[in-house]
N, C-alpha and C. Protein backbone atom coordinates (compact mmCIF):
# COMPACT_ATOMS: atom_id res chain seq x y z
N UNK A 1 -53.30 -37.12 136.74
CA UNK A 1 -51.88 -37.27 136.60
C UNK A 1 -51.48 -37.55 135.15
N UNK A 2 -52.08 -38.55 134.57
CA UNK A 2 -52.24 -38.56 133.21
C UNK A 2 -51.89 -37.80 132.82
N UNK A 3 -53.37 -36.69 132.40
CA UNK A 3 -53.35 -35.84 131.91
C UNK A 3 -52.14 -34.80 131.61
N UNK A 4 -51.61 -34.30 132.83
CA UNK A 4 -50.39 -33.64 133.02
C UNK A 4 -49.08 -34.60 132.61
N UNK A 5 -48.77 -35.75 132.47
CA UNK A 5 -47.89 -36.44 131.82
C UNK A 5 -47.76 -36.05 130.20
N UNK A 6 -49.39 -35.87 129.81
CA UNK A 6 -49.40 -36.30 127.90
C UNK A 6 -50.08 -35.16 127.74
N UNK A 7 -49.83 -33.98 128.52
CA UNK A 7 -50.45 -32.59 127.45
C UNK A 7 -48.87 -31.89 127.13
N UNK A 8 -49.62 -31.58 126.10
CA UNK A 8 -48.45 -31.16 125.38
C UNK A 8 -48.02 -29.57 126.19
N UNK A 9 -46.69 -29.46 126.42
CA UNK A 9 -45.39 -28.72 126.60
C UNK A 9 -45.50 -27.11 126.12
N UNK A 10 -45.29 -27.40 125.12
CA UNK A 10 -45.54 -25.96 123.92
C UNK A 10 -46.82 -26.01 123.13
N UNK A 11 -47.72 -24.96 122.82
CA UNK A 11 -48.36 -24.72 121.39
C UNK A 11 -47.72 -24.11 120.41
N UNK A 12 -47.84 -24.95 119.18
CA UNK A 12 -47.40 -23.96 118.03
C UNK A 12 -48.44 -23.63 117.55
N UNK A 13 -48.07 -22.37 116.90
CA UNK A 13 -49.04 -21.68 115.53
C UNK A 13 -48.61 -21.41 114.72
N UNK A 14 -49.51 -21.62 113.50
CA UNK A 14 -49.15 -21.55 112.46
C UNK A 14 -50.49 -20.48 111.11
N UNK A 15 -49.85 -19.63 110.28
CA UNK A 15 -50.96 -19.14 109.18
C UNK A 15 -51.46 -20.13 108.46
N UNK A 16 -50.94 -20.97 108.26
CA UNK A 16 -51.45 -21.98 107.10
C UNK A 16 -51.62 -23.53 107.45
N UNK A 17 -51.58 -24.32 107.07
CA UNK A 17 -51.53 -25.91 106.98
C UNK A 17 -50.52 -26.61 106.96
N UNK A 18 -49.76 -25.95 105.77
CA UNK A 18 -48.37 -26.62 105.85
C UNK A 18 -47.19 -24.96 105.44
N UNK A 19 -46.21 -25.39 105.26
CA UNK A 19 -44.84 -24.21 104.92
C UNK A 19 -45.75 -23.66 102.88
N UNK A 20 -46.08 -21.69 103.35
CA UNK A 20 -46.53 -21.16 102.51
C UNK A 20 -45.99 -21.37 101.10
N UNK A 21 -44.74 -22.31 101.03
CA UNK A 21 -44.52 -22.64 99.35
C UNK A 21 -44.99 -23.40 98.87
N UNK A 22 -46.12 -24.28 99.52
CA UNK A 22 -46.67 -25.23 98.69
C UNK A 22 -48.27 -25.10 97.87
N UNK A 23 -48.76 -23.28 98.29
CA UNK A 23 -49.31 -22.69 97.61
C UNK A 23 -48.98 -22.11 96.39
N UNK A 24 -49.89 -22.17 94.84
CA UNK A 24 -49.57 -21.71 94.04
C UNK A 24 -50.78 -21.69 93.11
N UNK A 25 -51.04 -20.33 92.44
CA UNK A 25 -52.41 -20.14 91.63
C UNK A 25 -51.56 -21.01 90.31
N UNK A 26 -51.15 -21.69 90.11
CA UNK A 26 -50.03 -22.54 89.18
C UNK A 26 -51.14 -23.53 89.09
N UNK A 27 -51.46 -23.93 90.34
CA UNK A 27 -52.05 -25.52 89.88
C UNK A 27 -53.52 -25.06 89.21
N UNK A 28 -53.97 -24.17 89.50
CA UNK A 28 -55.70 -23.55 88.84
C UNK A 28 -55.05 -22.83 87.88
N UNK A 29 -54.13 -22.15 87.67
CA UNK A 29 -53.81 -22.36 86.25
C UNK A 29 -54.02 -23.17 85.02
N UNK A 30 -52.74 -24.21 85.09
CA UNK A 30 -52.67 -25.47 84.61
C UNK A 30 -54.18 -26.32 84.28
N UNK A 31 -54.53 -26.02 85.30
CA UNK A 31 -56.15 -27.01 84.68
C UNK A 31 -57.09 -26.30 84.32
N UNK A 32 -56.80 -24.82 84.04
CA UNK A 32 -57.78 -23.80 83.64
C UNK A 32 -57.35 -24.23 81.82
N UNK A 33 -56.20 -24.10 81.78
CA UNK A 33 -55.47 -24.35 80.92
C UNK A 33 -55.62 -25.52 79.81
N UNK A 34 -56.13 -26.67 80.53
CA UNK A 34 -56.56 -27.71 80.03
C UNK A 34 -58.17 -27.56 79.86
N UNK A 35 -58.85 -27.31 80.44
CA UNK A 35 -60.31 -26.94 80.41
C UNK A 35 -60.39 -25.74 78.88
N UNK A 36 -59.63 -24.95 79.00
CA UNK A 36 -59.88 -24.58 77.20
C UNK A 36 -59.38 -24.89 75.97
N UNK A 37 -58.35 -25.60 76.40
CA UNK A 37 -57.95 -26.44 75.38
C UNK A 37 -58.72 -27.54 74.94
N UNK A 38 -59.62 -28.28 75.76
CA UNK A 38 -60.65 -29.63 75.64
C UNK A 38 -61.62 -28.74 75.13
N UNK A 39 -62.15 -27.35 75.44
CA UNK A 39 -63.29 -26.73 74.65
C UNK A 39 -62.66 -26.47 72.67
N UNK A 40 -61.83 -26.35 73.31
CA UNK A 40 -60.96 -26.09 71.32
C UNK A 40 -61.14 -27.08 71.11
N UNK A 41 -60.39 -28.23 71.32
CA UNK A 41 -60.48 -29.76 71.18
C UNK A 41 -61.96 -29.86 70.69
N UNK A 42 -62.97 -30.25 71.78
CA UNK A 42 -64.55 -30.26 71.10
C UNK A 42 -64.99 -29.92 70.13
N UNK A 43 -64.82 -28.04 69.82
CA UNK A 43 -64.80 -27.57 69.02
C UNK A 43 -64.60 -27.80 67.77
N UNK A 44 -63.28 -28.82 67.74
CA UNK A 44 -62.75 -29.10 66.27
C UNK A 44 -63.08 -30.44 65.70
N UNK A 45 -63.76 -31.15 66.08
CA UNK A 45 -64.15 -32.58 66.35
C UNK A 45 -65.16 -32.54 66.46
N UNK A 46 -65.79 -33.45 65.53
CA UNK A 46 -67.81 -33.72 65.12
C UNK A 46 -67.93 -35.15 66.22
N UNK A 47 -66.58 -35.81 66.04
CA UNK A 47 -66.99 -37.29 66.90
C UNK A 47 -67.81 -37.28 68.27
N UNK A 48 -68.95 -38.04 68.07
CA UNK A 48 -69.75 -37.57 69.02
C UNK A 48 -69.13 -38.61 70.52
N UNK A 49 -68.27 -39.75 70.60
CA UNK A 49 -67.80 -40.35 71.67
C UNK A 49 -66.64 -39.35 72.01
N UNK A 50 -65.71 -38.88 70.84
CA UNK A 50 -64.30 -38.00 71.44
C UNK A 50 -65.01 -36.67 72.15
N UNK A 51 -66.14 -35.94 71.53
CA UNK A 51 -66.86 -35.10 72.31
C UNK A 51 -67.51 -34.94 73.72
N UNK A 52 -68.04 -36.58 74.15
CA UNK A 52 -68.04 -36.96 74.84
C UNK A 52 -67.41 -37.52 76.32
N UNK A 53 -66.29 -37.63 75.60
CA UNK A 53 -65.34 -37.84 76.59
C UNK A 53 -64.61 -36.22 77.15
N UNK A 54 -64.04 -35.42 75.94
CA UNK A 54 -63.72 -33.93 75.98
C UNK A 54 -64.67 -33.70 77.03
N UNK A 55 -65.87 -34.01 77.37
CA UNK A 55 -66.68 -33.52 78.22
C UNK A 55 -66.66 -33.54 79.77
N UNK A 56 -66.24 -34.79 79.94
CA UNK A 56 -66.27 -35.20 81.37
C UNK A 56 -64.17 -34.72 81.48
N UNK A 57 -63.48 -34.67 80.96
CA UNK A 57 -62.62 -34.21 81.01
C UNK A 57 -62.58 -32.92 81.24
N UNK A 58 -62.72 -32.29 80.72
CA UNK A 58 -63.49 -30.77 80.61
C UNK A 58 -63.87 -30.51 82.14
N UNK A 59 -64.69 -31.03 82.64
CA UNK A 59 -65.36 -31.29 83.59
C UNK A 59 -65.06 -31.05 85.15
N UNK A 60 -63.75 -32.48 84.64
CA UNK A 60 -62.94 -32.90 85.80
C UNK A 60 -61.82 -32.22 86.14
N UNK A 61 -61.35 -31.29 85.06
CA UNK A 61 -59.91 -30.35 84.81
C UNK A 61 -61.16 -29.31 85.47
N UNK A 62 -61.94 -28.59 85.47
CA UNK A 62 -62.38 -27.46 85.68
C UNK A 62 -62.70 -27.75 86.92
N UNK A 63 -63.29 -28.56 87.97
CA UNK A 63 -63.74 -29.51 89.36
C UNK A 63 -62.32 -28.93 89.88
N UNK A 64 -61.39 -29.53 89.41
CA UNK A 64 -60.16 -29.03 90.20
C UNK A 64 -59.19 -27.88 90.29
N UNK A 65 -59.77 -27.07 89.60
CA UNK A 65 -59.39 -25.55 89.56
C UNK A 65 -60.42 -25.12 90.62
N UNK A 66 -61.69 -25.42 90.74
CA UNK A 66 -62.48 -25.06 92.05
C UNK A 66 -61.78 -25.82 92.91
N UNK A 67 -61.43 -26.33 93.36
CA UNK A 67 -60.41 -27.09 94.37
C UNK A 67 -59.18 -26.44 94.82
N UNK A 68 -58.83 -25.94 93.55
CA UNK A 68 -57.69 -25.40 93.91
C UNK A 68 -57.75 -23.67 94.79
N UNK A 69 -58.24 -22.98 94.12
CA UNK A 69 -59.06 -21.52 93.93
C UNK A 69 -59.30 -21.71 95.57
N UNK A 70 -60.34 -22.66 95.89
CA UNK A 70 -61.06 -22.88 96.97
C UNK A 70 -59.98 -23.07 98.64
N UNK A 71 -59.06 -23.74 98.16
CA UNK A 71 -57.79 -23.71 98.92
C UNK A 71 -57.56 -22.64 99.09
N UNK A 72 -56.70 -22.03 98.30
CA UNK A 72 -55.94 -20.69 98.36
C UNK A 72 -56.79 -19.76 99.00
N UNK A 73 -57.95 -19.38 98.69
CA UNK A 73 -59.07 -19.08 99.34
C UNK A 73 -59.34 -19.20 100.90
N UNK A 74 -59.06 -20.86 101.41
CA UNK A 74 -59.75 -21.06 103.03
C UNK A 74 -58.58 -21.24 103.55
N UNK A 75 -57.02 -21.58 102.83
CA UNK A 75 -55.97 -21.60 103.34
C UNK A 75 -54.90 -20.70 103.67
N UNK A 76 -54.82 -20.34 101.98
CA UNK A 76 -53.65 -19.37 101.86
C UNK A 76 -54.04 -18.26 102.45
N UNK A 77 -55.15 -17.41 101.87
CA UNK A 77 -55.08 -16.06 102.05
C UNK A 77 -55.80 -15.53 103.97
N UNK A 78 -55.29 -14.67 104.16
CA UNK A 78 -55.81 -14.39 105.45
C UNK A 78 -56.14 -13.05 106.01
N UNK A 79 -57.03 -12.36 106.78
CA UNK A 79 -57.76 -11.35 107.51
C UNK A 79 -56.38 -9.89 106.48
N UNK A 80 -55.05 -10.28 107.02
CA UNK A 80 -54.11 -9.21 106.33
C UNK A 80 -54.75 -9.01 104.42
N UNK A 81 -54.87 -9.77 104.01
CA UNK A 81 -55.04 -9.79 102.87
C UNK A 81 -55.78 -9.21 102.20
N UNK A 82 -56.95 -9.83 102.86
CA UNK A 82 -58.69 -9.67 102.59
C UNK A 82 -58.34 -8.21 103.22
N UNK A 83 -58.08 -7.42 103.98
CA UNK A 83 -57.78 -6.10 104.45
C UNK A 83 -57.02 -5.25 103.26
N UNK A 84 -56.23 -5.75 102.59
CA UNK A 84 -55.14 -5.12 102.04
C UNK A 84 -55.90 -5.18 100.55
N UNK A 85 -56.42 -6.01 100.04
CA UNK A 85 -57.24 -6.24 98.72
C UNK A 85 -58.58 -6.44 98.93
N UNK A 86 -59.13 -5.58 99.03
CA UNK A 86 -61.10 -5.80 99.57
C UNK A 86 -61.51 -6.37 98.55
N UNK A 87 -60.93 -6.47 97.33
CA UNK A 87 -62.24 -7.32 96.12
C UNK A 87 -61.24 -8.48 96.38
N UNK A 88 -60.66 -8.91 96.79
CA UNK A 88 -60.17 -10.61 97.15
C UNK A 88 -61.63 -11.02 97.06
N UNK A 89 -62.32 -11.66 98.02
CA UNK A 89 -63.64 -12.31 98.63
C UNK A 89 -64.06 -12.35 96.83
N UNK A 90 -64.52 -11.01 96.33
CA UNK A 90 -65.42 -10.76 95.32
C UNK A 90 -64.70 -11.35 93.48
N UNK A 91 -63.40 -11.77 94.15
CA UNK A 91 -62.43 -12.51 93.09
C UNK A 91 -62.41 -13.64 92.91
N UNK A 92 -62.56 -14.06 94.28
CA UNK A 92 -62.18 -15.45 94.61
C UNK A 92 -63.63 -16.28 93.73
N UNK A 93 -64.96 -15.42 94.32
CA UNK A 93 -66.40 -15.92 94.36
C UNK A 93 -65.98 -15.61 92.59
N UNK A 94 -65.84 -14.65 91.74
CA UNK A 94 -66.15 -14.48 90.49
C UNK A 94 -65.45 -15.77 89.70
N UNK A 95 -64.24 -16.07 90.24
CA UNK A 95 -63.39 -16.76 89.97
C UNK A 95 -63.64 -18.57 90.16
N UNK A 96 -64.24 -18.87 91.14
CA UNK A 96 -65.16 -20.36 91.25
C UNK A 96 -66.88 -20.58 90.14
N UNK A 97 -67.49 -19.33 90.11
CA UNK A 97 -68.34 -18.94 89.43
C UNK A 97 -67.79 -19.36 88.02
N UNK A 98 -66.53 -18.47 87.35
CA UNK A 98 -66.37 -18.82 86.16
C UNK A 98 -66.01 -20.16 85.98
N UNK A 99 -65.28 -20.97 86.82
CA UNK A 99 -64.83 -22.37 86.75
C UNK A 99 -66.04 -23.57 86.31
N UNK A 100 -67.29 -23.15 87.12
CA UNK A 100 -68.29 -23.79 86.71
C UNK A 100 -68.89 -23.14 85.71
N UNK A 101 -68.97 -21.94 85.12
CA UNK A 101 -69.65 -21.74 83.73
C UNK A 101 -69.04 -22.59 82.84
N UNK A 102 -67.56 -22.72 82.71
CA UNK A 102 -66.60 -23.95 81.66
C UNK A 102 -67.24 -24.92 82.38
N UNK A 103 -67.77 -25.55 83.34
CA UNK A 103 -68.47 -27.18 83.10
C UNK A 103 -69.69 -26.88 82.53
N UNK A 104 -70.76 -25.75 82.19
CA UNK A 104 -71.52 -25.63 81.60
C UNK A 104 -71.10 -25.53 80.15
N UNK A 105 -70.69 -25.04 79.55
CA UNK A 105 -70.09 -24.50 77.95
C UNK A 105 -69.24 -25.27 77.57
N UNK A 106 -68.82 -25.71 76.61
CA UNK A 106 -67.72 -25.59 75.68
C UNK A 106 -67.42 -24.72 74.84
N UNK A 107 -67.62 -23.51 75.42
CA UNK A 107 -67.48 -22.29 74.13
C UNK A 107 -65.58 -21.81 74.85
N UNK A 108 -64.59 -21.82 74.62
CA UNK A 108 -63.67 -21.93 75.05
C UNK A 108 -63.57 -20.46 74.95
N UNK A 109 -64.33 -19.39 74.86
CA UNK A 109 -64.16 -17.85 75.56
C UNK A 109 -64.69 -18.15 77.19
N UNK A 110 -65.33 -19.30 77.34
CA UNK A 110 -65.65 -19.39 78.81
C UNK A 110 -64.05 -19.94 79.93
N UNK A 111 -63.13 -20.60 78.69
CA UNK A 111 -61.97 -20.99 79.88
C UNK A 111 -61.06 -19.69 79.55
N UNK A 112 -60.80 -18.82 78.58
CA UNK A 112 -60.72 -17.28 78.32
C UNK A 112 -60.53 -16.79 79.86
N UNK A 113 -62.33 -16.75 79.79
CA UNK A 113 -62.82 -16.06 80.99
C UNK A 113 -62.22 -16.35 82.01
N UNK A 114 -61.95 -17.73 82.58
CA UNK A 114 -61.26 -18.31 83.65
C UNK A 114 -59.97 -17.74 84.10
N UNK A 115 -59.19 -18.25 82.88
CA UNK A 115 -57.97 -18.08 82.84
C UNK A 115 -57.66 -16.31 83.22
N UNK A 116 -58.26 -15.75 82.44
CA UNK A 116 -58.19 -14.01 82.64
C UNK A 116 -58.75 -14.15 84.31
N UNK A 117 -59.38 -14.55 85.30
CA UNK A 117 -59.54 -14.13 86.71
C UNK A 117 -58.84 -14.95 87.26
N UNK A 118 -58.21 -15.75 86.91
CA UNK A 118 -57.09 -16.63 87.93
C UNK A 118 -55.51 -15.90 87.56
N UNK A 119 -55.60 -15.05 86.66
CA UNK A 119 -53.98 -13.88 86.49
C UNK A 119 -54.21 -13.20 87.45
N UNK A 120 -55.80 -12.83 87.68
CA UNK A 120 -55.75 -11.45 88.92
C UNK A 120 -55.01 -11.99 90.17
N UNK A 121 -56.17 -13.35 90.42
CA UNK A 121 -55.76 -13.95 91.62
C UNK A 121 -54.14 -13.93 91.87
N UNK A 122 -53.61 -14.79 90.98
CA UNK A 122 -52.16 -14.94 90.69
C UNK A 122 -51.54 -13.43 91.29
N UNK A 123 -51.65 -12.62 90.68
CA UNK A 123 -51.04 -10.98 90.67
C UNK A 123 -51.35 -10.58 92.44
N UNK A 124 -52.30 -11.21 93.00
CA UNK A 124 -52.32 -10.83 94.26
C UNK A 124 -51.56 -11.66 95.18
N UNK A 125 -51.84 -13.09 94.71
CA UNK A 125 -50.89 -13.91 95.54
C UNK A 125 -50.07 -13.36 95.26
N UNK A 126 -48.96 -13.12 94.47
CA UNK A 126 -47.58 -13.37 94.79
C UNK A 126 -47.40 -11.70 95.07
N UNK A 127 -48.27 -10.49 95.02
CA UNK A 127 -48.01 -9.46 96.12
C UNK A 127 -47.72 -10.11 97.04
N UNK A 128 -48.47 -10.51 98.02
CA UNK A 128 -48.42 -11.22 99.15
C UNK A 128 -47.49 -11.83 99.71
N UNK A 129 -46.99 -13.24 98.62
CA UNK A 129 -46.22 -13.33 99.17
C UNK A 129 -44.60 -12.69 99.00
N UNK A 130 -44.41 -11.22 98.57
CA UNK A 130 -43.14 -10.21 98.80
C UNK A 130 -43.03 -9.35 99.42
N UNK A 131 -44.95 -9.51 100.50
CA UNK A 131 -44.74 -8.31 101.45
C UNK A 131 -44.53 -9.49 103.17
């Protein structure tokens, strides 16, 4: 009897987690963004503590562009997508790949690199979201 008291009425469904505007290749942007700027930064600076620190900064800005990437990835994008853009999957993977070469390097052609596969990403999201 319970049971039939407290099951729920309706199911909803939903594509995503929450309402699709709170996706945006903006935020792996932004910290792609900062991840080559801390490699310039390094770059220009012998101090071996400010280098140091540039590092784990570096680090932690690039950690969350895989975070982000990785979202858009298991959240945003879906079966339509991955159908409609077959190198999605092979973007996404090149695109977490480069995020951790910038925690390896400070050669700031490595956040370059980043930044240049998170425009693709970008260019597909927002296909997406105008179809």
């Amino acid at each position: 009897m319970f049971s039939r008291l407290f099951a729920p009425r309706a199911t909803a469904h939903a594509h995503c987690d929450l309402p699709c505007g709170v996706y945006d290749p903006a935020q792996a942007r932004i910290e792609a963004e900062s991840v080559k700027a801390t490699q310039e930064k390094y770059q220009a600076n012998e101090d071996q503590h400010f280098r140091a620190r540039a590092i784990i900064i570096k680090e932690q800005r690039a950690e969350a562009v895989k975070h982000h990437i990785s979202v858009l990835w298991s959240d945003y994008f879906k079966a339509p997508h991955f159908e409609k853009y077959p190198q999605l999957h092979q973007l996404i993977n090149d695109t977490l790949k480069a995020a951790s070469a910038t925690k390896a390097s400070t050669d700031p052609a490595t956040g370059q690199a980043l930044l240049d596969l998170i425009a693709e990403v970008d260019k597909i999201f927002w296909e997406t979201k105008q179809a």
